[in-house]
PDB file of N, CA and C in Angstrom:
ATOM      1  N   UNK A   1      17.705  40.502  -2.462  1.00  0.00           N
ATOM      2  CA  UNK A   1      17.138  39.196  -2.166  1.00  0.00           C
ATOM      3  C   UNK A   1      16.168  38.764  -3.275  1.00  0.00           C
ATOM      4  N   UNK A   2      15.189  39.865  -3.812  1.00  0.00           N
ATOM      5  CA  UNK A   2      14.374  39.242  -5.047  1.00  0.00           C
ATOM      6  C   UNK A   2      15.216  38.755  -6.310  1.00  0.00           C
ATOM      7  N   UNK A   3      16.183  39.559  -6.174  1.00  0.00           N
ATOM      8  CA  UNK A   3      16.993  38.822  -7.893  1.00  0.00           C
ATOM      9  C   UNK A   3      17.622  37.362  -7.459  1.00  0.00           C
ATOM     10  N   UNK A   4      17.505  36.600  -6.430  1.00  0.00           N
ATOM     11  CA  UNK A   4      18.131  35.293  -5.958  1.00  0.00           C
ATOM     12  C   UNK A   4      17.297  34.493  -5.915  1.00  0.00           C
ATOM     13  N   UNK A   5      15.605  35.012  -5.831  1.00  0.00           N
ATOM     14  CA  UNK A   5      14.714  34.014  -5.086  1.00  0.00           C
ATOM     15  C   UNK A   5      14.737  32.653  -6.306  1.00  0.00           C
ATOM     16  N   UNK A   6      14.863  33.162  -7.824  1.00  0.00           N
ATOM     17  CA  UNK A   6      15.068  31.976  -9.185  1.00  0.00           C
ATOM     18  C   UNK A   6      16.269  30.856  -7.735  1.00  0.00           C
ATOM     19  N   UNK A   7      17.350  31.261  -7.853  1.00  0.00           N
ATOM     20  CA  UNK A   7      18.181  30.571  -7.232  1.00  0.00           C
ATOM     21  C   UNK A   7      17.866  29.958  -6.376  1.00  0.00           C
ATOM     22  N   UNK A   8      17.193  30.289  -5.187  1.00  0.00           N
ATOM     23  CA  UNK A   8      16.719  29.835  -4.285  1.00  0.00           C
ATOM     24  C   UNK A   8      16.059  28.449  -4.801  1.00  0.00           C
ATOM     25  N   UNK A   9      14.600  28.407  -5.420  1.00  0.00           N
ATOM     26  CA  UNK A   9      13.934  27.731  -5.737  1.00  0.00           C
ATOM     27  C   UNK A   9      14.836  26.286  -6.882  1.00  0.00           C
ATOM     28  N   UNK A  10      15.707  27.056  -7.335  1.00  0.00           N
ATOM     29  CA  UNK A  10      16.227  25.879  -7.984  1.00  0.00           C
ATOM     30  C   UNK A  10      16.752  25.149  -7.477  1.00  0.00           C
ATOM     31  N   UNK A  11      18.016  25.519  -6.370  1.00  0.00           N
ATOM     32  CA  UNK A  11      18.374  24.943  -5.491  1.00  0.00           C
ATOM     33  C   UNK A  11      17.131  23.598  -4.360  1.00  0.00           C
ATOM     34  N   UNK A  12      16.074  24.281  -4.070  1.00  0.00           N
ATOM     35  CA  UNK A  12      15.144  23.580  -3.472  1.00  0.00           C
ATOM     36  C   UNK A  12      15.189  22.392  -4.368  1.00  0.00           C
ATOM     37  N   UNK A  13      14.350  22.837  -5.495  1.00  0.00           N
ATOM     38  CA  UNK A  13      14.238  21.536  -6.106  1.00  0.00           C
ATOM     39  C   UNK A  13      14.940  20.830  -7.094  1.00  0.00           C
ATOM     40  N   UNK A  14      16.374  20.978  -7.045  1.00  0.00           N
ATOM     41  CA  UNK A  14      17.284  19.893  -6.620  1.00  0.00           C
ATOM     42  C   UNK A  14      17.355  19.196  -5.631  1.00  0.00           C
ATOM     43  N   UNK A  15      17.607  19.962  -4.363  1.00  0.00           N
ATOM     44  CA  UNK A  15      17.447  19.162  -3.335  1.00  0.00           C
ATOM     45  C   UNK A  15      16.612  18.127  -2.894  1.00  0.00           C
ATOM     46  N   UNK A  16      15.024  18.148  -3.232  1.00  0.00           N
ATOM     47  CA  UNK A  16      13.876  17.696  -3.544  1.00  0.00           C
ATOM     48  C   UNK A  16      14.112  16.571  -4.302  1.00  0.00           C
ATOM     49  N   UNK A  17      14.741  16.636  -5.349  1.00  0.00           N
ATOM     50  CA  UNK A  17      14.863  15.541  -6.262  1.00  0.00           C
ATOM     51  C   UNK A  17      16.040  14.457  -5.758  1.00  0.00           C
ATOM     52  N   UNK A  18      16.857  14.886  -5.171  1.00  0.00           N
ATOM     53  CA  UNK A  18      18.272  14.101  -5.161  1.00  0.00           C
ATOM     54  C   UNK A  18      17.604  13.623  -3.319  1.00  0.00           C
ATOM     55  N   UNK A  19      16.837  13.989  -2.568  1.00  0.00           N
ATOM     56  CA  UNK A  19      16.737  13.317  -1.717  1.00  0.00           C
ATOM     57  C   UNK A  19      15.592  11.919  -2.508  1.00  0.00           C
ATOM     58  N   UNK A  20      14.714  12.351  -2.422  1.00  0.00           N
ATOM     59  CA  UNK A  20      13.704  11.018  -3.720  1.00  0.00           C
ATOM     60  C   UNK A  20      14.563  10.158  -4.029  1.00  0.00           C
ATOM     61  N   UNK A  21      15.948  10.752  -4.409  1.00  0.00           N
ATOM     62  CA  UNK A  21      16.978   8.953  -5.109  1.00  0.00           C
ATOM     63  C   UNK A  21      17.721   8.645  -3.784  1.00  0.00           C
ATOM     64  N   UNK A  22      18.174   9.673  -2.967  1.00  0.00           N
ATOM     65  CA  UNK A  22      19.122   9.308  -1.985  1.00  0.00           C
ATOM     66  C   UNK A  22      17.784   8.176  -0.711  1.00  0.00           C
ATOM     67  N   UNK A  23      16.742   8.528  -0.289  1.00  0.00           N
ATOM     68  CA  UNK A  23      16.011   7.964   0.692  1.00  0.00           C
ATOM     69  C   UNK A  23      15.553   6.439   0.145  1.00  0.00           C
ATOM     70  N   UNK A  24      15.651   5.018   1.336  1.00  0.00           N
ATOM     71  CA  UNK A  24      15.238   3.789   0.599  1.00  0.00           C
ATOM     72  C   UNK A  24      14.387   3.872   1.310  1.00  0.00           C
ATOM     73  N   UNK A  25      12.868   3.501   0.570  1.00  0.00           N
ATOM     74  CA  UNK A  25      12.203   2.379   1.423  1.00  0.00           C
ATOM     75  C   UNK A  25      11.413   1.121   0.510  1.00  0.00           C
ATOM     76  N   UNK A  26      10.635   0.191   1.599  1.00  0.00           N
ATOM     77  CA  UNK A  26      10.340  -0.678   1.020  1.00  0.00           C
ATOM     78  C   UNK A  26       8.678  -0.395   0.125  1.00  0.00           C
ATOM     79  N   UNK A  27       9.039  -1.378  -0.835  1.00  0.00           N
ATOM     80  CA  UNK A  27       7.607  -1.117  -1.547  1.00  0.00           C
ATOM     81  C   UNK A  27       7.313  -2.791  -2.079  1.00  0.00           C
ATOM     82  N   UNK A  28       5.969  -2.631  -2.858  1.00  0.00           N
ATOM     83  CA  UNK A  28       5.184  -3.873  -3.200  1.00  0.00           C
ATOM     84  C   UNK A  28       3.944  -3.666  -2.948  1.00  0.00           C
ATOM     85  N   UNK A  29       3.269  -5.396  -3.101  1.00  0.00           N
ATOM     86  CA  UNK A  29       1.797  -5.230  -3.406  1.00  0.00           C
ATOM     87  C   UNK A  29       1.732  -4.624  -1.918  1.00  0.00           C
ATOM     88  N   UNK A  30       0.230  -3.927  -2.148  1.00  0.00           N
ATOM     89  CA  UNK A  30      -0.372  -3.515  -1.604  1.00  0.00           C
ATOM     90  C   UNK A  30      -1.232  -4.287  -0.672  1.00  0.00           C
ATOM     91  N   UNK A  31      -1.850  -4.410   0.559  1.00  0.00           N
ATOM     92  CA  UNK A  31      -2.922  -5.383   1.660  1.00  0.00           C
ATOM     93  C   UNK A  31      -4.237  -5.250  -0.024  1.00  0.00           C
ATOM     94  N   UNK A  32      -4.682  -4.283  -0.552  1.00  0.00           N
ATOM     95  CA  UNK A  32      -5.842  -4.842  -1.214  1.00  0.00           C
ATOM     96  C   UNK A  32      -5.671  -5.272  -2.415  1.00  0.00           C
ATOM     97  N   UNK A  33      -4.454  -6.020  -3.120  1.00  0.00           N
ATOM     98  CA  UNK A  33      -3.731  -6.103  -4.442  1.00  0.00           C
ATOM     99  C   UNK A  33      -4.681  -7.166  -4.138  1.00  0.00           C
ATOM    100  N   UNK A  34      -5.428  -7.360  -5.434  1.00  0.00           N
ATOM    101  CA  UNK A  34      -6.664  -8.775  -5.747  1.00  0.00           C
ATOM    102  C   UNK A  34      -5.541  -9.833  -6.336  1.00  0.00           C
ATOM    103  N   UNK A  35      -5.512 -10.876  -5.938  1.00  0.00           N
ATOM    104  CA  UNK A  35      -4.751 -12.457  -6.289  1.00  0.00           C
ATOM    105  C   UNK A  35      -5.922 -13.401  -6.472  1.00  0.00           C
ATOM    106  N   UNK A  36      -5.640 -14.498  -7.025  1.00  0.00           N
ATOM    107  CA  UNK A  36      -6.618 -15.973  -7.565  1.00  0.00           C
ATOM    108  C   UNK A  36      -6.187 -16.696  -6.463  1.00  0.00           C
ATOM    109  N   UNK A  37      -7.334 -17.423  -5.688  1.00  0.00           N
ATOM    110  CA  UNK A  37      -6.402 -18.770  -5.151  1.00  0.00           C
ATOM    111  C   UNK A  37      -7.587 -19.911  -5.510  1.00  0.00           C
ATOM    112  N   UNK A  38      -6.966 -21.037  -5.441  1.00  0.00           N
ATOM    113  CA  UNK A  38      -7.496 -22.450  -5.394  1.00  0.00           C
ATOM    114  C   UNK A  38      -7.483 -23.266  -3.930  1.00  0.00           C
ATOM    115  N   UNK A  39      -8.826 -23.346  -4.000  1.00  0.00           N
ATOM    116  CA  UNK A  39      -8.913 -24.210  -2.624  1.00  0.00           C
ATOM    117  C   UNK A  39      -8.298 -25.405  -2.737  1.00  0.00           C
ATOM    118  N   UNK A  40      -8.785 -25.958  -3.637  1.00  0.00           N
ATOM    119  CA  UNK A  40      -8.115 -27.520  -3.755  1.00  0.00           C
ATOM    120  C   UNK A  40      -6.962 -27.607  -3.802  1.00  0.00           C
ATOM    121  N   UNK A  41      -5.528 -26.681  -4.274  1.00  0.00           N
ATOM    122  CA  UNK A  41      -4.669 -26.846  -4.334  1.00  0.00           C
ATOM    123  C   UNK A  41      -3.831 -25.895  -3.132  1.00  0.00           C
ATOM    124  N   UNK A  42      -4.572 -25.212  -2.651  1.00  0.00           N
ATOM    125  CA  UNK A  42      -4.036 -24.543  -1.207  1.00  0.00           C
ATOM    126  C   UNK A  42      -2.829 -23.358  -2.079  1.00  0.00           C
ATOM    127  N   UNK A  43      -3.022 -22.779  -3.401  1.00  0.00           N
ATOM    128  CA  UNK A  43      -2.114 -21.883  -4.257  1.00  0.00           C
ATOM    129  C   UNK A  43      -2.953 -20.698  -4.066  1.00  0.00           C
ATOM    130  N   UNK A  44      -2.108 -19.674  -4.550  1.00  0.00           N
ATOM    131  CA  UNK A  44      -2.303 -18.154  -5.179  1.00  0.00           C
ATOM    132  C   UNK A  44      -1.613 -17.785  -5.838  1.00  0.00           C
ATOM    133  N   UNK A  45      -2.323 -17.299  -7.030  1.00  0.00           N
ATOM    134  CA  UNK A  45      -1.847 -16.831  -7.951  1.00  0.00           C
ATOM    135  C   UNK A  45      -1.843 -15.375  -8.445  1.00  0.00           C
ATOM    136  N   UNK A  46      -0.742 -14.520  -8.654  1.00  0.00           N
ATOM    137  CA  UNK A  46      -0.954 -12.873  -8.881  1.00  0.00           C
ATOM    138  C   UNK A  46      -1.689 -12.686 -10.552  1.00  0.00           C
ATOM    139  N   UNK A  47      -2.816 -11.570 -10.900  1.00  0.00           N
ATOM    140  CA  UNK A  47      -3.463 -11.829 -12.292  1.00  0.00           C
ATOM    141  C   UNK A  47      -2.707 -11.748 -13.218  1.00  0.00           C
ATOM    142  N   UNK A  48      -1.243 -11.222 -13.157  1.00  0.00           N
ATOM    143  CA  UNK A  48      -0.363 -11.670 -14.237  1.00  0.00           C
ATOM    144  C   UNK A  48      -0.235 -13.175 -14.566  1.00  0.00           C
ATOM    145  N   UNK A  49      -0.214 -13.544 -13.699  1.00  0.00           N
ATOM    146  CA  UNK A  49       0.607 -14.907 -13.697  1.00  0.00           C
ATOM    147  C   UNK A  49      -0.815 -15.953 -13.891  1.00  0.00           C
ATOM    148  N   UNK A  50      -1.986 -15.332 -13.650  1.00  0.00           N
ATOM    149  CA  UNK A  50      -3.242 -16.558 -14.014  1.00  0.00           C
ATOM    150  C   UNK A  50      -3.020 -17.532 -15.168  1.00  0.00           C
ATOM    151  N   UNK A  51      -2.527 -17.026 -16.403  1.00  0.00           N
ATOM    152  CA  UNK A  51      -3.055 -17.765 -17.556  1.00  0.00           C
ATOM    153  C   UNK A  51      -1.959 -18.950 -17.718  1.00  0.00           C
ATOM    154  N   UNK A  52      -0.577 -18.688 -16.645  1.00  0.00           N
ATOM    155  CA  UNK A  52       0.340 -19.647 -16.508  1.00  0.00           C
ATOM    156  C   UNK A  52      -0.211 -21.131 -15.396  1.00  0.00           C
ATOM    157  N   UNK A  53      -1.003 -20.608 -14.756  1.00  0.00           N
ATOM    158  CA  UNK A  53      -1.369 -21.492 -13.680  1.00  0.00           C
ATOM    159  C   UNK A  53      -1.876 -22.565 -13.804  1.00  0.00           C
ATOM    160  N   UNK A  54      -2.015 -23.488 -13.472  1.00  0.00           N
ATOM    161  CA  UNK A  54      -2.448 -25.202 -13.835  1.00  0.00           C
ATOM    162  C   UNK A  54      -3.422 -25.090 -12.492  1.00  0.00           C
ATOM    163  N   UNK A  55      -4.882 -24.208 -12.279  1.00  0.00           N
ATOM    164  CA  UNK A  55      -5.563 -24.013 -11.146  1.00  0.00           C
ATOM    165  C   UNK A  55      -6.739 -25.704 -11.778  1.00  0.00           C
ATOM    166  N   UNK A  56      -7.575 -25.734 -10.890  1.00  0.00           N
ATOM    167  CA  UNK A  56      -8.876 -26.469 -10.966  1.00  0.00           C
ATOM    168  C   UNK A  56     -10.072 -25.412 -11.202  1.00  0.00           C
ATOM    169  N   UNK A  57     -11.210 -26.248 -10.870  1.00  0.00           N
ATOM    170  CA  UNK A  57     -12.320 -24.960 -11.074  1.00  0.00           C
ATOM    171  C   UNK A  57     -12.498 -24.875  -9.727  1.00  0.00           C
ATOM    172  N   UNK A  58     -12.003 -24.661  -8.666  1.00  0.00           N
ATOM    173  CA  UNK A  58     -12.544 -24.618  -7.168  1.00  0.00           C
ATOM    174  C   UNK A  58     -11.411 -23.146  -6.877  1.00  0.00           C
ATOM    175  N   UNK A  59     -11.801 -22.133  -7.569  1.00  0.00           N
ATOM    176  CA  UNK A  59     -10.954 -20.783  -7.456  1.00  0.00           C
ATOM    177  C   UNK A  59     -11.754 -19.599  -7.018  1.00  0.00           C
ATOM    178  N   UNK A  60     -11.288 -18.383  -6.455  1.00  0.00           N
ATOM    179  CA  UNK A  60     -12.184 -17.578  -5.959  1.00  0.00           C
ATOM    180  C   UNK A  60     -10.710 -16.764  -6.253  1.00  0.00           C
ATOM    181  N   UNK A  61     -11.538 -15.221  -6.084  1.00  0.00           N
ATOM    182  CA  UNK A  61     -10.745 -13.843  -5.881  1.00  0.00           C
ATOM    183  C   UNK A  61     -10.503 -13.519  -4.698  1.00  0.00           C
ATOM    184  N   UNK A  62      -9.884 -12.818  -3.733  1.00  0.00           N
ATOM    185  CA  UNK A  62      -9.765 -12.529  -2.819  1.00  0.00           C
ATOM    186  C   UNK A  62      -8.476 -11.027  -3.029  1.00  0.00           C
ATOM    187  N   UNK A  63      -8.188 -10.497  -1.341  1.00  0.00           N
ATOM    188  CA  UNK A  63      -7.095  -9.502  -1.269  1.00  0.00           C
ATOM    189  C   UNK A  63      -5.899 -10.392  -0.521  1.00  0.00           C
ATOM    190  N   UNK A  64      -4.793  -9.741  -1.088  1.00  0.00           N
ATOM    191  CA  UNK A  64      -3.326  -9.940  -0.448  1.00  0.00           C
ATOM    192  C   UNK A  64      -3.306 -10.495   0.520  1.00  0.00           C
ATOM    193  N   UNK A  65      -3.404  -9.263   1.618  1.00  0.00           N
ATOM    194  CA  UNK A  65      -3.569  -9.397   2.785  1.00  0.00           C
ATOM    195  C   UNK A  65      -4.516 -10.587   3.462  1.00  0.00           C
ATOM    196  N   UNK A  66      -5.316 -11.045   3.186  1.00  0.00           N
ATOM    197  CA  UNK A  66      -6.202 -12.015   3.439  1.00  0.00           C
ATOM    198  C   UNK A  66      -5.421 -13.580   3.223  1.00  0.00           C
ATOM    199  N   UNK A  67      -4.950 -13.504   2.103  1.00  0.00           N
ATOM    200  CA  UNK A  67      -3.512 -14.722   1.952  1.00  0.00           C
ATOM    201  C   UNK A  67      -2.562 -14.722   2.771  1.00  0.00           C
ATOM    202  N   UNK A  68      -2.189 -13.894   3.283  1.00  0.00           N
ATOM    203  CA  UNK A  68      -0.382 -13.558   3.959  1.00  0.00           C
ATOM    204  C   UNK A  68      -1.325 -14.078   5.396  1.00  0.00           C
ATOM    205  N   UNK A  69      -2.811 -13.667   6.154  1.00  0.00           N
ATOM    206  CA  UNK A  69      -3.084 -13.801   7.308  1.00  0.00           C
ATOM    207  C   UNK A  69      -3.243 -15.550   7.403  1.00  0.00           C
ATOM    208  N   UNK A  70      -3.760 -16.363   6.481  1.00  0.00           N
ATOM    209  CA  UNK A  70      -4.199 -17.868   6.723  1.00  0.00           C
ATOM    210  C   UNK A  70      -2.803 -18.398   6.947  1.00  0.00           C
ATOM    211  N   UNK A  71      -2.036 -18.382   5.926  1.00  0.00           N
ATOM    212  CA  UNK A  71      -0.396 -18.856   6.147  1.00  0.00           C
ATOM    213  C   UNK A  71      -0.757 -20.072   5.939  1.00  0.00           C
ATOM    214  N   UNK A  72      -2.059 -20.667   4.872  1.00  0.00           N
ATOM    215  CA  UNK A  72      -1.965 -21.779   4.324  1.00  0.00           C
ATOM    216  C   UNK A  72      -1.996 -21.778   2.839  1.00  0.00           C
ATOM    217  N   UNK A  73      -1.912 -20.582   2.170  1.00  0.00           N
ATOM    218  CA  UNK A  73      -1.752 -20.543   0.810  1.00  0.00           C
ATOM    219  C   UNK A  73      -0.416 -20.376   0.111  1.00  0.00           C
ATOM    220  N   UNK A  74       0.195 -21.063  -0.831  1.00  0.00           N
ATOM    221  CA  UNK A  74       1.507 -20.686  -1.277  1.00  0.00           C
ATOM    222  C   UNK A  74       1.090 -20.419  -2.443  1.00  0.00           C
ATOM    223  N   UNK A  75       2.204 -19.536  -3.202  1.00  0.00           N
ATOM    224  CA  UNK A  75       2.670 -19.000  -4.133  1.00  0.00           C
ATOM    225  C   UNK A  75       2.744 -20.067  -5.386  1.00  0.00           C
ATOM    226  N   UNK A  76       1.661 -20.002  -6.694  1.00  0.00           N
ATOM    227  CA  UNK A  76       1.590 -20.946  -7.393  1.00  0.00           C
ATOM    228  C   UNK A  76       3.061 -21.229  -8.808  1.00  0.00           C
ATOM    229  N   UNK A  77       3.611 -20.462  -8.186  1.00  0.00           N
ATOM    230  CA  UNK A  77       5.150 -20.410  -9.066  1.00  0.00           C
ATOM    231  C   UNK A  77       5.683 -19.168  -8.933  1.00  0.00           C
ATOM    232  N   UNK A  78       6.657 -19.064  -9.629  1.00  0.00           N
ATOM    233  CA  UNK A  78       7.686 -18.219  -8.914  1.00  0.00           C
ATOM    234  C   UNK A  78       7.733 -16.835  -9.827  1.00  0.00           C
ATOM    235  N   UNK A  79       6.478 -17.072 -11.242  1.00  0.00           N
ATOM    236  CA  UNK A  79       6.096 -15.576 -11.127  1.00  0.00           C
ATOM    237  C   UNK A  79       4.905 -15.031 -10.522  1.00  0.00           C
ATOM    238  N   UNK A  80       4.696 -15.415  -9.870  1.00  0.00           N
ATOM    239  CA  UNK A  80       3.752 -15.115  -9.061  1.00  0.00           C
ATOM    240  C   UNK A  80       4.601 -15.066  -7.379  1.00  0.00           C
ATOM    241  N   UNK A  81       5.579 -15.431  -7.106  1.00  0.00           N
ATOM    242  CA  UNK A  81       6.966 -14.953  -6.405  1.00  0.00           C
ATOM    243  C   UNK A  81       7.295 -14.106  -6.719  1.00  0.00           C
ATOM    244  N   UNK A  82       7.773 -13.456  -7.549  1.00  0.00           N
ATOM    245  CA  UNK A  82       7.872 -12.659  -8.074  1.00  0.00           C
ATOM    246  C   UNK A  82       6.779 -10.918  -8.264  1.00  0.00           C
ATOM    247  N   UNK A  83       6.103 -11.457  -8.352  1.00  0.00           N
ATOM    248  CA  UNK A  83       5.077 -10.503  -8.543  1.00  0.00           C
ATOM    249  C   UNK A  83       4.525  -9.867  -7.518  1.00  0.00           C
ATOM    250  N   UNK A  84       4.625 -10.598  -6.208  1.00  0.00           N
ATOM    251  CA  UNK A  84       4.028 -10.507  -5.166  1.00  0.00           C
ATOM    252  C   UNK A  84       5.843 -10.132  -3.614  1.00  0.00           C
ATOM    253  N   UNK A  85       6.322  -9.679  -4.201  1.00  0.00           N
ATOM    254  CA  UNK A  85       7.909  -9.587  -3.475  1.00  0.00           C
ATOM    255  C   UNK A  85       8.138  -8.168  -3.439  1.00  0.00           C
ATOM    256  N   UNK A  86       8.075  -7.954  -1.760  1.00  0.00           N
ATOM    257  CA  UNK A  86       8.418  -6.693  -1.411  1.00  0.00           C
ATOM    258  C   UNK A  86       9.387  -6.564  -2.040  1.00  0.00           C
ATOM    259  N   UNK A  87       9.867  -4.991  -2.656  1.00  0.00           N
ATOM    260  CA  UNK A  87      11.338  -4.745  -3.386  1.00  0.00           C
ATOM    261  C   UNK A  87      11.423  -3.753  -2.036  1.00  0.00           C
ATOM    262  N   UNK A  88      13.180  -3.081  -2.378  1.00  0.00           N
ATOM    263  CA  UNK A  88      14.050  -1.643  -1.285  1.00  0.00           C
ATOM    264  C   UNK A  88      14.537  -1.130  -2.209  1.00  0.00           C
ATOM    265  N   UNK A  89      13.774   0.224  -2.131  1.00  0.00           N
ATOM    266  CA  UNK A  89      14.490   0.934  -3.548  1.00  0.00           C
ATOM    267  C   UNK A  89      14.119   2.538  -3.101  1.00  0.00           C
ATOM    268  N   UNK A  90      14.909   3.505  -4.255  1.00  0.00           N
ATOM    269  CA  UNK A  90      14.245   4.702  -3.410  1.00  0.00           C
ATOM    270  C   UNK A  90      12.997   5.156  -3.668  1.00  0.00           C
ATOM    271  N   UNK A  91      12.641   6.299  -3.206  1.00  0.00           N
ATOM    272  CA  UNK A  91      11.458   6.646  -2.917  1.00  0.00           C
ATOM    273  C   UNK A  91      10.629   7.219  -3.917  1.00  0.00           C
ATOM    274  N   UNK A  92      11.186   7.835  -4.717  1.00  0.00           N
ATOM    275  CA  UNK A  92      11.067   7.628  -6.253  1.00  0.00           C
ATOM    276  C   UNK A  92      10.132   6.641  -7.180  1.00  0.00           C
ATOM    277  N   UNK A  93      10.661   5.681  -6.784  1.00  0.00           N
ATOM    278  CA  UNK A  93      10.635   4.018  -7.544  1.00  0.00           C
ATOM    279  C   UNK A  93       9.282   3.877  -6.803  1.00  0.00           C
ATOM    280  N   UNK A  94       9.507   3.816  -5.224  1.00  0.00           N
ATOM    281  CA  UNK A  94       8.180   3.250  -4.809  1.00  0.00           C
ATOM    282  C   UNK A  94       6.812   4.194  -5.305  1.00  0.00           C
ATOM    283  N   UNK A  95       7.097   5.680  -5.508  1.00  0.00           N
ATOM    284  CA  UNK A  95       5.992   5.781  -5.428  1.00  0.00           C
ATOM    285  C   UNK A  95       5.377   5.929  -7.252  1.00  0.00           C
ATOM    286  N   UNK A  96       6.222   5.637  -8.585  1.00  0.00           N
ATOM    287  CA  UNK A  96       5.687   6.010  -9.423  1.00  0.00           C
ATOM    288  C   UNK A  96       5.701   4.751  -9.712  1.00  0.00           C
ATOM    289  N   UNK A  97       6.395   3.709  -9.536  1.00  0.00           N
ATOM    290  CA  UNK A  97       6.415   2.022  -9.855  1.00  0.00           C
ATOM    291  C   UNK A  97       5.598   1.447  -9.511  1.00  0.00           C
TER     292      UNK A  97
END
């Protein structure tokens, strides 16, 4: 049994690895991912996407989650759609992406 245990362990982690690609779940921002929004324009914007934005000066920082709860802020373009879009991928992806 000791001259197998190499085997053993390799086997494990294969297995280990090929479940990581075989299992989906969902991933994306996070409830405390920090976004821009504008009051005046009722937008949010992800900090990639700030320097694209046509905001006013009536802007503040805030979390994700705090946007998704009012359900009066939209998405100030579509990379910031983008940026902010649950993906389904494996488990892998979600957790080093």
């Amino acid at each position: 049994m000791k001259k197998y245990r190499w085997l053993i362990g390799v086997i494990a982690s294969i297995l280990i690895i090929a479940i990581g690609f075989i299992v989906q779940v969902e991933y994306g921002p996070g409830d405390d991912t920090r976004v821009i929004i504008d009051y005046t324009l009722n937008q949010y914007s992800a900090p990639t996407c700030f320097d694209q934005a046509g905001f006013t000066n009536n802007i503040d920082d805030t979390t994700y989650s705090e946007v998704e709860d009012h359900q009066t802020f939209l998405p100030e373009s579509s990379c910031t759609a983008v940026e902010m879009q649950t993906k389904r991928g494996p488990l892998w992806f979600a957790w080093f992406m």
